[in-house]
Protein backbone atom coordinates (compact mmCIF):
# COMPACT_ATOMS: atom_id res chain seq x y z
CA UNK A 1 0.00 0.00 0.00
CA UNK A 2 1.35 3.40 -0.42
CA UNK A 3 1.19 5.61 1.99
CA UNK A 4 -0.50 8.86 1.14
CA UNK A 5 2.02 11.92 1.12
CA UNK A 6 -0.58 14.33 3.09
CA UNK A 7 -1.45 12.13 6.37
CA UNK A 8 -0.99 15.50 7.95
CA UNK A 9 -4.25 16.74 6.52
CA UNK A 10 -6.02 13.90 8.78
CA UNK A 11 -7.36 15.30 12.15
CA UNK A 12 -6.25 13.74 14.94
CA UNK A 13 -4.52 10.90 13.06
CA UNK A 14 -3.01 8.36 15.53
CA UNK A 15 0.93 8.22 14.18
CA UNK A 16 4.05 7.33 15.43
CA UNK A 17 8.03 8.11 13.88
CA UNK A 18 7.19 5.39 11.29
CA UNK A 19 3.75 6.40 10.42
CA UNK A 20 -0.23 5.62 11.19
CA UNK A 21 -0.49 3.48 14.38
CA UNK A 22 -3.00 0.66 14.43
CA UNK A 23 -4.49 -1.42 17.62
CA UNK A 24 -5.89 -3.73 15.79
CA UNK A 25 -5.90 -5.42 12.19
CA UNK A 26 -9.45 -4.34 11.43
CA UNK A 27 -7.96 -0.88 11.82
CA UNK A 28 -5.38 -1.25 9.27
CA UNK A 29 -7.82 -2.83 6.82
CA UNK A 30 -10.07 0.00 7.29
CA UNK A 31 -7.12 2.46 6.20
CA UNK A 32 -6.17 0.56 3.59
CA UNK A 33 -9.29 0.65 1.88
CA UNK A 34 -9.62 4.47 2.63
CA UNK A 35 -6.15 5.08 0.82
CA UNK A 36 -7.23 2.75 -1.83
CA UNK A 37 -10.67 3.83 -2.73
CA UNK A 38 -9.19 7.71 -2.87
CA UNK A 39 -6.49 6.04 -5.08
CA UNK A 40 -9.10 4.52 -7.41
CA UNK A 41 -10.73 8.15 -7.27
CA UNK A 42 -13.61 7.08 -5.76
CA UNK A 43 -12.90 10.50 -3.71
CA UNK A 44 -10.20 12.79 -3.34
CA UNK A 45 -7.92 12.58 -0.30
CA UNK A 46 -9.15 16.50 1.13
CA UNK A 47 -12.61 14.73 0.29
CA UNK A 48 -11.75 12.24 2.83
CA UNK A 49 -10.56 14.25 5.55
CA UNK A 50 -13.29 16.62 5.23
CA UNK A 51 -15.95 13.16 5.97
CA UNK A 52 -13.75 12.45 8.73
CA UNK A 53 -13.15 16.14 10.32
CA UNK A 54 -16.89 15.98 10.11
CA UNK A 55 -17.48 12.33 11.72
CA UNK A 56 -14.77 13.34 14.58
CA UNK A 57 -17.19 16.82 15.25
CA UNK A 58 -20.41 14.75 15.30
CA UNK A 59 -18.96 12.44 17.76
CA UNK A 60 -17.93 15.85 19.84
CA UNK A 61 -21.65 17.00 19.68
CA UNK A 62 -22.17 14.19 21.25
CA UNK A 63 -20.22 14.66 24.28
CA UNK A 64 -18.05 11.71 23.33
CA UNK A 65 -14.65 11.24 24.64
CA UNK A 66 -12.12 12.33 22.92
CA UNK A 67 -9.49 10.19 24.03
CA UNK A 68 -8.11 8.68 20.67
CA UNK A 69 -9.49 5.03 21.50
CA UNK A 70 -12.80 5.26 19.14
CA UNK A 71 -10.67 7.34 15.95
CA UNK A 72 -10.93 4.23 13.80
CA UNK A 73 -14.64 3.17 14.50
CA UNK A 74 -15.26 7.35 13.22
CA UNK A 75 -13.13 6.24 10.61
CA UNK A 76 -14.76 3.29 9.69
CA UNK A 77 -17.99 5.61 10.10
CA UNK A 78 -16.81 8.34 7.34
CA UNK A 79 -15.85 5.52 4.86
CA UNK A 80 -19.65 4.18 5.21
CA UNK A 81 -21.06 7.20 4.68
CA UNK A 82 -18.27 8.21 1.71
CA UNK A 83 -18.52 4.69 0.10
CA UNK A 84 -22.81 5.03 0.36
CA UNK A 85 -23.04 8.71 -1.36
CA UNK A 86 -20.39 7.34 -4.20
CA UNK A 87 -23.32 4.23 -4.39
CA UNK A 88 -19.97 2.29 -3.83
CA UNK A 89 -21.98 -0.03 -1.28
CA UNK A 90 -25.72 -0.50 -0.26
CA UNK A 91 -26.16 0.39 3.19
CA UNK A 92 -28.41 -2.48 3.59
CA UNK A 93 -25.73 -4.95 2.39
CA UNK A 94 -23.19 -3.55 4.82
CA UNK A 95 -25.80 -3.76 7.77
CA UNK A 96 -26.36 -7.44 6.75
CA UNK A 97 -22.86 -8.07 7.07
CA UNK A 98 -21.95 -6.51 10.09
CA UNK A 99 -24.68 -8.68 11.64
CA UNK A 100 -23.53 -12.02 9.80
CA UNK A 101 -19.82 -11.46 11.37
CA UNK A 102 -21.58 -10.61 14.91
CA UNK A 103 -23.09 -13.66 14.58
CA UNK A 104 -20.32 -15.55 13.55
CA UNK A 105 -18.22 -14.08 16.11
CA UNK A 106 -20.48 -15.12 19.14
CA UNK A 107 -20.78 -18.50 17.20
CA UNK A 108 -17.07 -19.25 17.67
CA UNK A 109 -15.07 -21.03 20.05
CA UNK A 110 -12.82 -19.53 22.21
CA UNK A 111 -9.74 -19.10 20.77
CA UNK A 112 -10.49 -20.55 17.12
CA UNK A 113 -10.48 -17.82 14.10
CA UNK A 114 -14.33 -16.70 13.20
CA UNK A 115 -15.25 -18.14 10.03
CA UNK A 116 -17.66 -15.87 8.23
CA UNK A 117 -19.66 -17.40 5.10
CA UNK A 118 -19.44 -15.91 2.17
CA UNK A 119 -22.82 -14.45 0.49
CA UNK A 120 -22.33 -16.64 -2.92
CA UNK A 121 -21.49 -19.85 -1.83
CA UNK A 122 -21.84 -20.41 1.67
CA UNK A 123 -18.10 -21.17 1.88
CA UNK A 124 -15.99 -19.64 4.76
CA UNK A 125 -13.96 -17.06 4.15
């Protein structure tokens, strides 16, 4: 992935000597497909941190804590709404499978990787 040349213009970006900082994997996913879809020009990257400059204030109106630890679920947020206004995504589809991996995640074992079917062919993936 490249790394975009203007991470400055992101508010409140989480970064570190060597770049964005990530607590989890779903975080660096959700980046990655940021930077791609802006790559693709699906958006333009001051597009982008407009959405999220505006996600990050509507979490402030809400008297939410501003602590750092929810920056990616905003993130994640702003893509939604970006990918749904570019019709990139149904917001239907993208309820249905947030609920099909919440499923599949209180489904699973302790300790074994969640297996979420796919919506073609009922194989995991």
């Amino acid at each position: 992935m490249q790394r975009p040349e203007n991470l400055a213009a992101l508010p409140k970006l989480p970064l570190d000597k060597d770049g964005p900082v990530f607590a989890e994997p779903w975080q660096a996913q959700a980046f990655a497909l940021a930077v791609r879809l802006s790559e693709l020009g699906h958006f333009t990257w001051k597009k982008w941190a407009a959405a999220l400059a505006n996600e990050l204030k509507l979490a402030s109106d809400r008297d939410e804590p501003d602590d750092g630890s929810h920056y990616y679920e905003h993130w994640l947020a702003a893509l939604e709404r970006l990918v749904t206004a570019k019709g990139l995504s149904d917001p239907a589809v993208m309820l249905a499978r947030k609920e099909a991996w919440a499923d599949a995640y209180r489904h699973t074992p302790h300790g074994k990787p969640v297996e979420l079917l796919s919506n073609r062919d009922n194989s995991p993936k």
